[in-house]
Every structure is written in C-alpha cells, then in structure tokens.
Protein backbone atom coordinates (compact mmCIF):
# COMPACT_ATOMS: atom_id res chain seq x y z
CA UNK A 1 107.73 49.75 131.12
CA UNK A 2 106.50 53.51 130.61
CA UNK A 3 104.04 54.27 127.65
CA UNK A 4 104.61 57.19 125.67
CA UNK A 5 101.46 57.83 124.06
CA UNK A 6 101.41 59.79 120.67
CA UNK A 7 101.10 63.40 120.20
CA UNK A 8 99.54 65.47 117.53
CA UNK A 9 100.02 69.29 116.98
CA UNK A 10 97.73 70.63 114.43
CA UNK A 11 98.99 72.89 111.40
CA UNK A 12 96.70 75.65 112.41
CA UNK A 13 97.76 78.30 114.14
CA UNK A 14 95.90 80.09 116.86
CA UNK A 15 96.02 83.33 115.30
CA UNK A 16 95.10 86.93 117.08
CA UNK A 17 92.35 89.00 115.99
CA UNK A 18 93.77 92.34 113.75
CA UNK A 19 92.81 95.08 112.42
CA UNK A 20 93.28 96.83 109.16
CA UNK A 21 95.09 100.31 109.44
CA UNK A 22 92.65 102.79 110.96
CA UNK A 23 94.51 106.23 110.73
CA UNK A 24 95.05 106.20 106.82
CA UNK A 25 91.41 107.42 106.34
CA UNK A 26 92.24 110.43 108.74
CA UNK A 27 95.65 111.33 107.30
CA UNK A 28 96.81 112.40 103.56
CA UNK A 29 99.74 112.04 102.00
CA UNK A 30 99.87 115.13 99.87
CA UNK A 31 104.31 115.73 100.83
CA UNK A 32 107.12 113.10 99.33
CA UNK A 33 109.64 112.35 101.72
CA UNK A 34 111.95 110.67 98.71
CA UNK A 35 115.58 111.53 99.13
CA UNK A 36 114.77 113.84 102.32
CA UNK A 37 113.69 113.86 106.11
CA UNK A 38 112.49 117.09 106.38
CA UNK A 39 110.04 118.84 104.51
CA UNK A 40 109.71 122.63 105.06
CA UNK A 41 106.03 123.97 104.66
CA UNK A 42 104.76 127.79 104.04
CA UNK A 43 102.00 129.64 105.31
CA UNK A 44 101.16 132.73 104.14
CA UNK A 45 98.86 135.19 106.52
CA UNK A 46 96.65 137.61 105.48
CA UNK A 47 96.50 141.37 105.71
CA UNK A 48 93.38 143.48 107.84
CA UNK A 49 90.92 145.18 105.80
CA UNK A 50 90.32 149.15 106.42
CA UNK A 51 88.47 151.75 105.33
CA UNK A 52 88.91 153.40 102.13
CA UNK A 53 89.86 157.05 102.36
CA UNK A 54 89.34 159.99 99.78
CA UNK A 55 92.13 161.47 100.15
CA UNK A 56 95.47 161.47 101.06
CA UNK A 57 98.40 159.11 99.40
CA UNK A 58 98.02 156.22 101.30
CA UNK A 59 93.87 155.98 100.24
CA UNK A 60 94.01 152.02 100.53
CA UNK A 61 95.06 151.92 103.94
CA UNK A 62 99.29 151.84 105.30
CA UNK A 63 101.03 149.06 103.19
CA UNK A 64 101.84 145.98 105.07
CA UNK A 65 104.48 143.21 104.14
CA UNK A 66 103.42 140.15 103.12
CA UNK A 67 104.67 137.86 105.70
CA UNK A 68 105.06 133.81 105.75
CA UNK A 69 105.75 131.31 108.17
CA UNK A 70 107.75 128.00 107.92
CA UNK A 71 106.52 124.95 109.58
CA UNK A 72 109.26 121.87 109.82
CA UNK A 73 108.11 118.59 109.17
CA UNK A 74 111.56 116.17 110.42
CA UNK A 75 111.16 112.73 110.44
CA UNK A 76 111.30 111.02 113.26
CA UNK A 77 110.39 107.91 114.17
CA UNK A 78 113.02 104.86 112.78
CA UNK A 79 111.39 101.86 113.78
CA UNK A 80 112.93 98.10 113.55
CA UNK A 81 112.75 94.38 114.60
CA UNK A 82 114.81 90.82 114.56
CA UNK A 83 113.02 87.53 114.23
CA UNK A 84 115.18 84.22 114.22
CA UNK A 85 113.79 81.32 113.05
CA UNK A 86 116.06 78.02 113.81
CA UNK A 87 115.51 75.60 111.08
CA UNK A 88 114.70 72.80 113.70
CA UNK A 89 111.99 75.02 115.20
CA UNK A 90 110.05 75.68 111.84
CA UNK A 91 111.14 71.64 110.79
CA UNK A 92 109.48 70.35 114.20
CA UNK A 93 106.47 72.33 114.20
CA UNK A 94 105.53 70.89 110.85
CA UNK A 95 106.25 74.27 109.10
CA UNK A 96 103.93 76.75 111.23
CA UNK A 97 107.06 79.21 112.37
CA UNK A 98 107.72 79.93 108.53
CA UNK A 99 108.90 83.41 107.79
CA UNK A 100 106.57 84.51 105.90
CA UNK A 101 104.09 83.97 108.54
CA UNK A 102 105.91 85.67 111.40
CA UNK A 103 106.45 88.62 108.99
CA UNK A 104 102.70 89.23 107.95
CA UNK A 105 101.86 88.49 111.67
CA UNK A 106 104.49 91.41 112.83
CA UNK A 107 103.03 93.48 110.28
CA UNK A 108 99.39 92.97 111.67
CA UNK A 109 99.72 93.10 115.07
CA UNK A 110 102.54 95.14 116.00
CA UNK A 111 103.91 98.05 113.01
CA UNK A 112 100.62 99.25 111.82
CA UNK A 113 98.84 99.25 115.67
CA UNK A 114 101.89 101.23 116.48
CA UNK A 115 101.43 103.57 113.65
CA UNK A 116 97.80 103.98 114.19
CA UNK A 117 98.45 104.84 117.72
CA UNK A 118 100.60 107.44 117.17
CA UNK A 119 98.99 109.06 114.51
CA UNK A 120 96.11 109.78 116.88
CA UNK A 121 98.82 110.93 119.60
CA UNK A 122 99.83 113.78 117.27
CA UNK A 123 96.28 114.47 116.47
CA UNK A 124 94.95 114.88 120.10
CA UNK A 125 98.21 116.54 121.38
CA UNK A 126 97.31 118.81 118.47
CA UNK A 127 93.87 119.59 119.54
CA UNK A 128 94.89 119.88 123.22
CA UNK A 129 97.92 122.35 121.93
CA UNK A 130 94.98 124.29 120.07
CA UNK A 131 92.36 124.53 123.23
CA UNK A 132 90.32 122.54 120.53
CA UNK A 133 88.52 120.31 123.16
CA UNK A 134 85.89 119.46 125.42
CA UNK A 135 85.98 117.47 128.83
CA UNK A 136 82.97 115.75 129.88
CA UNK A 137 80.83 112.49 131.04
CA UNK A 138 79.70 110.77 127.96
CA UNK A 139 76.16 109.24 128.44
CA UNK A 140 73.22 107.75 126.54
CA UNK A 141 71.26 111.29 127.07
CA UNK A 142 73.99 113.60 125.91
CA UNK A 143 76.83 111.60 123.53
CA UNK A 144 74.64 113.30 120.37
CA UNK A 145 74.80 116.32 121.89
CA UNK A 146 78.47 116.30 122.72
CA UNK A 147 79.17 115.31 119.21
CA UNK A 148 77.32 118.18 117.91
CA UNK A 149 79.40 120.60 119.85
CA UNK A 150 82.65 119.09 117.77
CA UNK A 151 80.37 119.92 114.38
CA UNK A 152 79.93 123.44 115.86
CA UNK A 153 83.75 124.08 116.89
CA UNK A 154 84.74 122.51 113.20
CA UNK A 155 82.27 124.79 111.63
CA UNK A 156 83.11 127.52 112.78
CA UNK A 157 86.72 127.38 111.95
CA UNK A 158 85.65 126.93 108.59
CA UNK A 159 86.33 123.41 108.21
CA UNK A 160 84.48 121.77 105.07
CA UNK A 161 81.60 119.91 106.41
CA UNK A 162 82.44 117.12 103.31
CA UNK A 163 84.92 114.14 104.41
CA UNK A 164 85.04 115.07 108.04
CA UNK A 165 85.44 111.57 110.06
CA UNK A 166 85.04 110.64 114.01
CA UNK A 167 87.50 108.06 115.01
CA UNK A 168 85.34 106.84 118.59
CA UNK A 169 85.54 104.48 120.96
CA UNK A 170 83.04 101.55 121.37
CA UNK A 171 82.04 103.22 124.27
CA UNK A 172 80.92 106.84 122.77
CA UNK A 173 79.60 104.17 119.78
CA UNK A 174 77.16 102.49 122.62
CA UNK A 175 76.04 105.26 123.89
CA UNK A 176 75.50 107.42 120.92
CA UNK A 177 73.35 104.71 119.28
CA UNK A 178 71.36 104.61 122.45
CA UNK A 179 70.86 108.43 122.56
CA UNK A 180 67.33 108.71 121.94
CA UNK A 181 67.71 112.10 120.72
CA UNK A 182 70.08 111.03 117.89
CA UNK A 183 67.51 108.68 117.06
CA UNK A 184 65.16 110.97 116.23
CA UNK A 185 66.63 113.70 115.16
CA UNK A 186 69.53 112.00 112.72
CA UNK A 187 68.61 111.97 108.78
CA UNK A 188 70.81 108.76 108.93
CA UNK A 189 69.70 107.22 111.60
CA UNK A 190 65.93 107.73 111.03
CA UNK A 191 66.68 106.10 107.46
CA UNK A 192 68.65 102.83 109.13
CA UNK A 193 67.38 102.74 112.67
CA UNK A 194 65.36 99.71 111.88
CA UNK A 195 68.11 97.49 110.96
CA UNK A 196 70.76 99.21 113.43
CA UNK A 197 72.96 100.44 111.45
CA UNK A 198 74.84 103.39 112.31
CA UNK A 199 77.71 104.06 110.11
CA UNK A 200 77.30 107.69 110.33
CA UNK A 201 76.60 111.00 112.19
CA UNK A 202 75.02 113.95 110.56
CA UNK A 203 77.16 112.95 107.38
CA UNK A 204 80.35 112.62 109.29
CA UNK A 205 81.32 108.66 109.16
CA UNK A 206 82.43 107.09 112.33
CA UNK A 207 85.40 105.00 112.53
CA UNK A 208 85.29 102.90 115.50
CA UNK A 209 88.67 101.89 117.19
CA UNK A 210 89.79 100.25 120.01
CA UNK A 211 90.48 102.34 123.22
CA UNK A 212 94.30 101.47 123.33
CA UNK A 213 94.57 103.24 119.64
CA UNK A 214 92.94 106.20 121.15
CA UNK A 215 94.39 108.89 123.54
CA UNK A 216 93.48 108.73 127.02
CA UNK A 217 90.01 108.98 127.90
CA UNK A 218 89.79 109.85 124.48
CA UNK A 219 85.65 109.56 123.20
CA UNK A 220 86.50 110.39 119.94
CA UNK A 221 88.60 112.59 117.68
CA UNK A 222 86.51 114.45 115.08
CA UNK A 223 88.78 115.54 111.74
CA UNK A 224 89.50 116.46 107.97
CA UNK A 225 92.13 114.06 106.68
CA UNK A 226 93.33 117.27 105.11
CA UNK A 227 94.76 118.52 108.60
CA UNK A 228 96.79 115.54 109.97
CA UNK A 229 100.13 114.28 107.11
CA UNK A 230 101.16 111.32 107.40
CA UNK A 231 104.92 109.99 106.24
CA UNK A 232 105.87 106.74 104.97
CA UNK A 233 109.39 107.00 104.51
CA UNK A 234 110.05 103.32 104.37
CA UNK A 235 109.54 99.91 104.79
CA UNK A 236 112.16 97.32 104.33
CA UNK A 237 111.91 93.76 105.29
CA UNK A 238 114.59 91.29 104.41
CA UNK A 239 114.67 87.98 105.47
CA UNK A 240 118.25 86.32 105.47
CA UNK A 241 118.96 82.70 105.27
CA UNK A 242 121.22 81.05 106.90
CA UNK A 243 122.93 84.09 108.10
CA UNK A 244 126.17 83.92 109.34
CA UNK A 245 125.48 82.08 112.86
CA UNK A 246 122.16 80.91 112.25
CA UNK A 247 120.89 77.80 110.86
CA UNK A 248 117.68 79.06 109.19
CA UNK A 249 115.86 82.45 108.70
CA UNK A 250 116.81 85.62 110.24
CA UNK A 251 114.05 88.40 109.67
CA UNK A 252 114.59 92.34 109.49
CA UNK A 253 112.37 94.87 109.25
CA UNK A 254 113.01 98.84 109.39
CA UNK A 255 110.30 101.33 109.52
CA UNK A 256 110.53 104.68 109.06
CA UNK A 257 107.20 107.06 109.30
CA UNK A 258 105.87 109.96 111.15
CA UNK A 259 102.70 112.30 110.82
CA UNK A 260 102.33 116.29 111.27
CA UNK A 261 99.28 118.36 111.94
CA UNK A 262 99.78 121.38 109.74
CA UNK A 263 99.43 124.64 110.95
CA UNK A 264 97.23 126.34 109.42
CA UNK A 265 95.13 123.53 109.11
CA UNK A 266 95.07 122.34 113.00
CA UNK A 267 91.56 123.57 113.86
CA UNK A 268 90.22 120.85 111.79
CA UNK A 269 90.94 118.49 114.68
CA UNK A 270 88.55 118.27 117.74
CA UNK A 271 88.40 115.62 120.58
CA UNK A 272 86.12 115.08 123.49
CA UNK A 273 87.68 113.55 126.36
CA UNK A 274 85.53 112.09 128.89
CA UNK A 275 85.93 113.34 132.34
C-alpha cells in the first residue's frame, strides 16, 4: 500500500520586490481633468524690443498683435484588468489568493510601473523633440561632467535652479559616485563622502530608478516638475462577488491617466543617453 505523506503550504506569500511611484516627484498636477478629457492650455509670446525714435507717429516701434497659442492636452490612455478568484482556489490555499491581496499586488507591480514608465516616455520623447540632449559614454572620469552639461543646458533656458530633480539609472549612480572629480569638487558630497551618501548633485536630488522605467539607454533625465503634467483621471476598482458565472470574487479595475510636457515649459527637460 502507497503512503501519502502530508503536505504543508505556508500562509506566506512569496511576494515581489516594488517600488513606490517614482514619476510623481517629477510631474505636477496643477490642471483638473473633472468632467472633461481635454484641457486646452494658452501661451502667450512676447513682442521684440526696438529702438525708441524721436519722431515720427509710430515713436515706440510698428504695433504688433498680441498673439497666443493653444496647446491640447486629450486624454489618452484608458487602462483596465480582470482577476477571478474561484472560491475553491482562495478556500484551498488557506486564504492567500484573497482579493484584497491580488488587488494591492496589481496595484504595486503592474498600474503604477506602467505609469511611471510612461511618464518618462513623454518626458524623453519631449527632450529628443526639443534637441534637448546629449549622446555619450558614461564613465567614472566624466558622469560629473556630463551631468554638469544638463545644469548648463537647464540654465540657460532659464530654468529655476530650485526643485530641479535627476531621475538616473544605477548605472550613471555608480559611476557618478566614483567620479573622483565629483568627489572633490561637490559641496554635498565633500559634506557626506565619509559615510557614502549621495542623495544629491550640486543641489539637484537624484532619484534613482530602475533601467526598464527609463527610456532607452537613458542615463538620466534631468527636470522641473513644473514642465511635465501629469493626469489622474481615474481609478476604479470593484470587486464583485459571486458574479453571475463565478463562484467567488471577480476583480475590476479601470485606469484612466496621461501626462503632457507643456510647451512653453519643455526646455526644462534634459536627458543624456549613453552611446
């Protein structure tokens, strides 16, 4: 006669690493999509200056119209999922499968890694639409320096040198932290070089993220949140029980979100790619 020897599963799930949502620090949210899906934005341009003349009627210079143009910020991305849950699978796995479980886990690992993502999409194919980048090897002898050209090409576009951030890969992080030159010349690192801390560059914080979040052979993307909108336009999760058809829990989720660079604000974005 066969033995059949006991088995024990344990309660604890093997769960994935996560992160938190990255792209929120690099975003704002300053436009309510409530009751709409497109927002309609103004710029207004300026005039050129001339001389002043001493006589004549038009002493000021030829009048010019004041002009404006309309950017269109439409909605786009309408994002959803289906999770069924058979009450014998969540009853014979001693309550692990539970819906409330699957729907935090789909939250962590799949809608706000998506989101990131393409937030820093839009945000590189803005700076490559914009000629605002650079294309080079990134090494332990130049990744300051590289850096420091993004500082120059924000600078002078007039970009406010306060709350700029540098969303980088782990592999511009290694090699700007063994830059000697950073070392040394850095007010931040000279103050935290002994305990290795390098949270930030020249004032600018850097926000590391994985290379799959990041464009390709993206180094980093250097920004003012003030540049890049982002839109929430919903989040719905419902989960059904017993729907018709299903014994136990049927999960739905719809997302609805996009983000905009804005136009007069799209030289705030720079990014290095590495060649």
């Amino acid at each position: 006669m066969a033995i059949n020897y006991a088995t024990k599963y344990s309660q604890k799930v093997d769960e994935r690493f996560t992160l938190k949502s990255i792209s929120k620090a690099f975003t704002n949210m300053d436009y309510e999509w409530n009751g709409v899906d497109t927002i309609k934005v103004y710029s207004i341009p300026t005039v050129a200056m001339t001389d002043y003349t001493l006589s004549g009627i038009a002493r000021y210079g030829t009048p010019a119209d004041l002009q404006n143009e309309v950017q269109t910020m439409l909605l786009t991305k309408d994002r959803s999922f289906s999770i069924v849950i058979d009450s014998k699978s969540n009853d014979d796995t001693q309550g692990v499968m539970s819906a409330g479980k699957a729907l935090a886990r789909q939250l962590d690992e799949v809608i706000t890694p998506e989101i990131d993502t393409y937030v820093f999409a839009k945000m590189g194919a803005a700076a490559v639409a914009n000629s605002n980048t650079a294309t080079a090897a990134v090494t332990k002898t130049n990744a300051y320096e590289v850096f420091l050209d993004g500082q120059i090409s924000l600078g002078n576009d007039l970009v406010p040198t306060e709350g700029r951030l540098a969303a980088c890969s782990y592999s511009f992080y290694k090699f700007i932290k063994l830059d000697t030159s950073f070392m040394l010349a850095s007010e931040i690192a000279m103050g935290k070089r002994v305990n290795g801390m390098v949270g930030e560059v020249d004032g600018v914080k850097l926000v590391l993220a994985p290379s799959t979040y990041l464009p390709t052979n993206c180094a980093f993307i250097l920004a003012h949140p003030r540049a890049t909108v982002q839109a929430n336009k919903l989040q719905s999760f419902v989960t059904h029980k017993n729907a018709p058809g299903i014994n136990g829990d049927l999960i739905e989720g719809r997302v609805r979100y996009d983000a905009f660079v804005l136009n007069s604000k799209k030289n705030a974005i720079y990014m290095h790619l590495v060649a």
